[in-house]
Protein backbone atom coordinates (compact mmCIF):
# COMPACT_ATOMS: atom_id res chain seq x y z
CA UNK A 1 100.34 98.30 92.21
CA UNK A 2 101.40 98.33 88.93
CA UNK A 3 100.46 101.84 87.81
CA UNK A 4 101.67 103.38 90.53
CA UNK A 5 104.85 101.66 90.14
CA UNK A 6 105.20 103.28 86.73
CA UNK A 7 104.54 106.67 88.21
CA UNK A 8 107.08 106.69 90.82
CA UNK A 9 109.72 105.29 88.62
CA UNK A 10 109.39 108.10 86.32
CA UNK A 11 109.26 110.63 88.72
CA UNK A 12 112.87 109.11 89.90
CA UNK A 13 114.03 109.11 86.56
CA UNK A 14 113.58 112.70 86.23
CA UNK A 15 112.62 112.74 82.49
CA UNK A 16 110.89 109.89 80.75
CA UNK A 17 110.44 109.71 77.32
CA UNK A 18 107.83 107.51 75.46
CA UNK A 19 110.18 104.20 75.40
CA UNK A 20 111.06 104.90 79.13
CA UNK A 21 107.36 104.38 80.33
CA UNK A 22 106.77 101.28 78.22
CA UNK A 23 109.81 99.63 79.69
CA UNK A 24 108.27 100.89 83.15
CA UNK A 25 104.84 99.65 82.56
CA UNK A 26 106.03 96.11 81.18
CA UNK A 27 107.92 95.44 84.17
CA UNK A 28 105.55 96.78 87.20
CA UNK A 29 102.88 94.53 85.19
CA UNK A 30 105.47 91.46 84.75
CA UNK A 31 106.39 92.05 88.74
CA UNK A 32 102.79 92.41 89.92
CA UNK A 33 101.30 89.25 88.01
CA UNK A 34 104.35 87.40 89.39
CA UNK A 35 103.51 88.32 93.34
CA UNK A 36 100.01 87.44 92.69
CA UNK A 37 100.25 84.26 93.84
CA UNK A 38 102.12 85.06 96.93
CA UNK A 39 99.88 88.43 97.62
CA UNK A 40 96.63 87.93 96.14
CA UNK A 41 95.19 90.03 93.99
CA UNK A 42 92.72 91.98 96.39
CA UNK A 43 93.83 95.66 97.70
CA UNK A 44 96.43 95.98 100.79
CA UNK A 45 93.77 97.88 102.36
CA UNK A 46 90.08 96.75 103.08
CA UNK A 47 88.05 99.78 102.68
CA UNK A 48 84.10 99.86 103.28
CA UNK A 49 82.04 100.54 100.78
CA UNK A 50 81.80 104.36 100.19
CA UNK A 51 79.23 105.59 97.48
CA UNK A 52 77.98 109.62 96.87
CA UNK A 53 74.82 108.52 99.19
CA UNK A 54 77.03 107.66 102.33
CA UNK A 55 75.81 109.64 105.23
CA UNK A 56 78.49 112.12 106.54
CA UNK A 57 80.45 112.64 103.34
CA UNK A 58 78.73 115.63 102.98
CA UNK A 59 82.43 117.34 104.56
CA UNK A 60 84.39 115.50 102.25
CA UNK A 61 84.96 117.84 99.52
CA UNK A 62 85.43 120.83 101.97
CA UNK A 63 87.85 118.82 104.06
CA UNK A 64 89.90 118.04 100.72
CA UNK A 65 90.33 121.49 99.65
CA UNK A 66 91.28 123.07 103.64
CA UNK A 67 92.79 119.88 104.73
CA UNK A 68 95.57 120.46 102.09
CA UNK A 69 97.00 122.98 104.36
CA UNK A 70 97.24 120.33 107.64
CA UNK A 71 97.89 117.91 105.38
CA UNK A 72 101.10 120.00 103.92
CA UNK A 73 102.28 120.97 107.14
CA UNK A 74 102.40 117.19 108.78
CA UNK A 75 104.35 116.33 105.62
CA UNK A 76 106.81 119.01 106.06
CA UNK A 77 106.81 118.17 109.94
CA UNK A 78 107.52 114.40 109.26
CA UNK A 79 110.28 115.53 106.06
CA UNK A 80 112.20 117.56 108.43
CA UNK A 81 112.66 115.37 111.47
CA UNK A 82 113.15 112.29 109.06
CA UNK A 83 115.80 114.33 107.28
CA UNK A 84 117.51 115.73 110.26
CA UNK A 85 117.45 112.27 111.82
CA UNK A 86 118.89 110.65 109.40
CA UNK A 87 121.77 113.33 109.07
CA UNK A 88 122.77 112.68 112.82
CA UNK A 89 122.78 108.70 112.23
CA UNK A 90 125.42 107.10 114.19
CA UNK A 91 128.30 105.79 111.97
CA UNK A 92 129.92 102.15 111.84
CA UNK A 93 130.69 102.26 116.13
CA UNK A 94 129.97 100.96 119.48
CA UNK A 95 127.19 104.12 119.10
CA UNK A 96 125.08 102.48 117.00
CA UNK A 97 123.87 99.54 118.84
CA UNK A 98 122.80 101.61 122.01
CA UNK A 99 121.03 104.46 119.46
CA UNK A 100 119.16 101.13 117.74
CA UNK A 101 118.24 99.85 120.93
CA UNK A 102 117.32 103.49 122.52
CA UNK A 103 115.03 103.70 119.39
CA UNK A 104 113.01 100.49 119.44
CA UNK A 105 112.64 100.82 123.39
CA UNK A 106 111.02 103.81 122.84
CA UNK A 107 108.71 102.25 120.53
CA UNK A 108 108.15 99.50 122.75
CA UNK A 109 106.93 101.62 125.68
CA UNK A 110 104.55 103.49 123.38
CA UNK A 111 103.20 100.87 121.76
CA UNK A 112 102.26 99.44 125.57
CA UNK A 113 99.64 102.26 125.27
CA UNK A 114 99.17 102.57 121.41
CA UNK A 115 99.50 99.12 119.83
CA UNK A 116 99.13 100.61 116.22
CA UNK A 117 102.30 102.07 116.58
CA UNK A 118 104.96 99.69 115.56
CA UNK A 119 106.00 99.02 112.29
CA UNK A 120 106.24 100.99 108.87
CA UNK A 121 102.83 102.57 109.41
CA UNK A 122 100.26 100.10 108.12
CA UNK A 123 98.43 99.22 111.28
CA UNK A 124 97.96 103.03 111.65
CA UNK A 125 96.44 103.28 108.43
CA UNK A 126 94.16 99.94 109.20
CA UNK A 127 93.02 101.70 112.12
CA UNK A 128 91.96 104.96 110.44
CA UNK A 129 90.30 102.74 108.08
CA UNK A 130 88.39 100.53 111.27
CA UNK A 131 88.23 103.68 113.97
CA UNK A 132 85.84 101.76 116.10
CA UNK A 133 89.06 99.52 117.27
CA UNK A 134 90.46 102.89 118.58
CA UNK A 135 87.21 103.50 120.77
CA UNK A 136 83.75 103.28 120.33
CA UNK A 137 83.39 106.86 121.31
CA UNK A 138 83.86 109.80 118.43
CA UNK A 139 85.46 111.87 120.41
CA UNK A 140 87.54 109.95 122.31
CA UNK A 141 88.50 108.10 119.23
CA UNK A 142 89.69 111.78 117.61
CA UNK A 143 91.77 112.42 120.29
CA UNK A 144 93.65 108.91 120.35
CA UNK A 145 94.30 109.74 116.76
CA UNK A 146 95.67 112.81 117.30
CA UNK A 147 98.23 112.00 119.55
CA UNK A 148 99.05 108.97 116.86
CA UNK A 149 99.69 111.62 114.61
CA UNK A 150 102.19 113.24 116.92
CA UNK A 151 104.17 109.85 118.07
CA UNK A 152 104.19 108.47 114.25
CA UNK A 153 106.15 111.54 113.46
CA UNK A 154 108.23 111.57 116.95
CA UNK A 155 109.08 107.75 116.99
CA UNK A 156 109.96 107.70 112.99
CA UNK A 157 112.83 110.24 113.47
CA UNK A 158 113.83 108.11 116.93
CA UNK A 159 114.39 105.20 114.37
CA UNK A 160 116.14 106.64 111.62
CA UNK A 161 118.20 108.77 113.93
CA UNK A 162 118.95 105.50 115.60
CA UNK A 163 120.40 104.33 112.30
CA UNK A 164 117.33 102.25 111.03
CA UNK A 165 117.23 102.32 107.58
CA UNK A 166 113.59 102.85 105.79
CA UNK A 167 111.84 105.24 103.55
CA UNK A 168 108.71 107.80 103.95
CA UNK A 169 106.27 106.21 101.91
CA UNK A 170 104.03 104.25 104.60
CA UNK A 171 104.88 106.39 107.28
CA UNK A 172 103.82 109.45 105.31
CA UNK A 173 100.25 107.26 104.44
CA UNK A 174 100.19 106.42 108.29
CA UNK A 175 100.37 110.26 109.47
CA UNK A 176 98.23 111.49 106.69
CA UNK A 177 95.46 108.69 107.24
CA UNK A 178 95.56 109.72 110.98
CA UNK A 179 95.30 113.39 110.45
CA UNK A 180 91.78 112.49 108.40
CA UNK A 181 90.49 110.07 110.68
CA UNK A 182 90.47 112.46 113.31
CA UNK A 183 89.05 115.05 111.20
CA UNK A 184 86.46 112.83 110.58
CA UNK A 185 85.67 111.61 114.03
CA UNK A 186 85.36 115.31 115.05
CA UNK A 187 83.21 115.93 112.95
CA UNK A 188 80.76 112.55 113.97
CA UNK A 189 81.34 113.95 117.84
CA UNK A 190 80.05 117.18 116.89
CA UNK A 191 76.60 116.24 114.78
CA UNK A 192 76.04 114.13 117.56
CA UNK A 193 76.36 110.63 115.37
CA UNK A 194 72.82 109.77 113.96
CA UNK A 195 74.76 107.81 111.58
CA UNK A 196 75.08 103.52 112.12
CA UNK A 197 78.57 102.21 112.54
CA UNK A 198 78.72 100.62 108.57
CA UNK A 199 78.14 104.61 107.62
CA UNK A 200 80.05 105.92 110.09
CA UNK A 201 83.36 103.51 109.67
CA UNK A 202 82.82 104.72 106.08
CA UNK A 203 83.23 108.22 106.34
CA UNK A 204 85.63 108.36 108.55
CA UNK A 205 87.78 106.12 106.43
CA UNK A 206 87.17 108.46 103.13
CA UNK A 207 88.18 111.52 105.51
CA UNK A 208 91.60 109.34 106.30
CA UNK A 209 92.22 108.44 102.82
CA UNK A 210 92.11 111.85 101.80
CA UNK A 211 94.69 112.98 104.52
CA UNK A 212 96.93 110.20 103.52
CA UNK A 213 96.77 111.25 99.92
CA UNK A 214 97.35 114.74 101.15
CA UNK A 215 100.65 114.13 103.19
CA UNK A 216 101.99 111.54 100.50
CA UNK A 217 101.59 113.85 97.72
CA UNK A 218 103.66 116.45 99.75
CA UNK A 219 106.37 114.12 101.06
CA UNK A 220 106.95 112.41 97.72
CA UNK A 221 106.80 115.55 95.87
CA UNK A 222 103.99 114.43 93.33
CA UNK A 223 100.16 114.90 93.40
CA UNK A 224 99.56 111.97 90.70
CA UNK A 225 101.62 109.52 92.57
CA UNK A 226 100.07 110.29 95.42
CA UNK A 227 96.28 109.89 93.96
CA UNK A 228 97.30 106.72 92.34
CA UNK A 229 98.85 104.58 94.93
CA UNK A 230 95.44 105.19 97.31
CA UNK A 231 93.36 104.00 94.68
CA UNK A 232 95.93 100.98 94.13
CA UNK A 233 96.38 100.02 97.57
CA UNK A 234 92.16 100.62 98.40
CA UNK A 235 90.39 99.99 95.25
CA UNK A 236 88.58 102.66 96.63
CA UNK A 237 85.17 104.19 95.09
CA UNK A 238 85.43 107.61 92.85
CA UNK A 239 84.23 110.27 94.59
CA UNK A 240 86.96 109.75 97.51
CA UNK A 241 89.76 109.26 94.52
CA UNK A 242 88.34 112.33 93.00
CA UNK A 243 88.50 114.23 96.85
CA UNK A 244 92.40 112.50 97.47
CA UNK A 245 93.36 114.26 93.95
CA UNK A 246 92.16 116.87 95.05
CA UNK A 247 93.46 117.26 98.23
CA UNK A 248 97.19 116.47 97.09
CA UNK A 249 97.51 118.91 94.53
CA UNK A 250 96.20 121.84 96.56
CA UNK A 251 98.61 120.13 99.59
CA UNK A 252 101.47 120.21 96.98
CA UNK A 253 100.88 123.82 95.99
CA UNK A 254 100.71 124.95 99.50
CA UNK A 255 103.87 123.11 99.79
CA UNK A 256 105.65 124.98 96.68
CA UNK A 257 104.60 128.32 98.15
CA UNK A 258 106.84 128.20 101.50
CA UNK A 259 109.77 126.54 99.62
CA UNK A 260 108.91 122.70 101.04
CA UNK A 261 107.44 121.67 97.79
């Protein structure tokens, strides 16, 4: 994810001049051509094949333009907790141990009923992209993701405030992709399907891919970031990168105007 890499770097920099982004770009290319033999060079993320004649994207564009307000307010939900939690960490003590253990117990018994819970967020974000592994059923499927939403948010503050250390970045592409993915699935339960499986596994993985650009561009402060690392990590077609851009600026600006941008 070499571009990507770039971007984020000079966001952290603050200010990057000319020279700054060619010393950027020469080493996220140097790194990424070096892990290509351990990592491959396909995407993280196998999306299927989305095009402008996919049935059901007809919603997309609308969903990336209101979506930015959901989208803004998961991020903000999943900012606060993760900063609160991580200002109530337990220090260097006989504390820490039990809050660690408290944490990933709590995960454990979730993940008993929601298997694509554990971890930095990934499987979540595999399942938006496969929803028939939820359940076969729309519906049923929209509601399982809704409640994903809710726990990825819950359990990520349980961790850090149990003094795990990790940052936002997958779990923000986790909540986001689940926030879409149910859009999507609502929206398949309510025109009654019509669609086959290949089309429908499409959409509703466009509609996720949106959300997650959505909530990423909000929690890491930066539309273009945001954009780029869902093309990186998808190789995604252009009409859903055009509807992710979309959706994370207008997320961003809704953001900025209650002070959370």
């Amino acid at each position: 994810m070499p571009v990507s890499g770039v971007v984020f770097a000079a966001i952290a920099l603050g200010s990057a001049g000319v020279g700054d982004v060619v010393v950027l770009a020469v080493a996220s290319g140097v790194a990424t051509v070096l892990a290509w033999p351990v990592v491959g060079r396909h995407s993280v993320y196998a999306v299927p094949h989305v095009s402008l004649g996919t049935p059901g994207l007809g919603g997309l564009v609308p969903w990336a333009v209101v979506g930015a307000l959901p989208c803004a307010a998961a991020a903000i939900a999943l900012n606060v907790v993760a900063r609160r939690a991580m200002g109530a960490q337990p220090g260097p003590s006989w504390r820490l141990p039990i809050a660690t253990t408290l944490a990933m117990l709590s995960v454990g018994v979730a993940t008993v009923w929601w298997p694509g819970l554990p971890g930095n967020g990934k499987g979540l974000v595999e399942l938006a992209i496969r929803p028939a592994q939820v359940s076969p059923e729309a519906g049923r499927a929209a509601a399982t993701f809704a409640v994903l939403l809710v726990l990825k948010i819950v359990l990520t503050g349980l961790c850090l405030r149990g003094g795990i250390v990790g940052g936002l970045l997958t779990p923000a592409l986790a909540t986001g992709a689940a926030l879409g993915a149910a859009v999507g699935l609502c929206l398949v339960a309510l025109t009654g399907g019509g669609m086959t499986v290949g089309a429908e596994t499409a959409a509703v993985a466009a509609y996720g891919l949106v959300g997650a650009a959505g909530v990423l561009s909000v929690s890491h402060r930066s539309a273009l970031f945001a954009t780029v690392m869902v093309w990186e990590l998808t190789h995604v077609a252009w009409p859903v990168v055009v509807a992710c851009a979309v959706c994370a600026v207008l997320a961003r600006l809704a953001a900025r105007a209650v002070g959370r941008g």
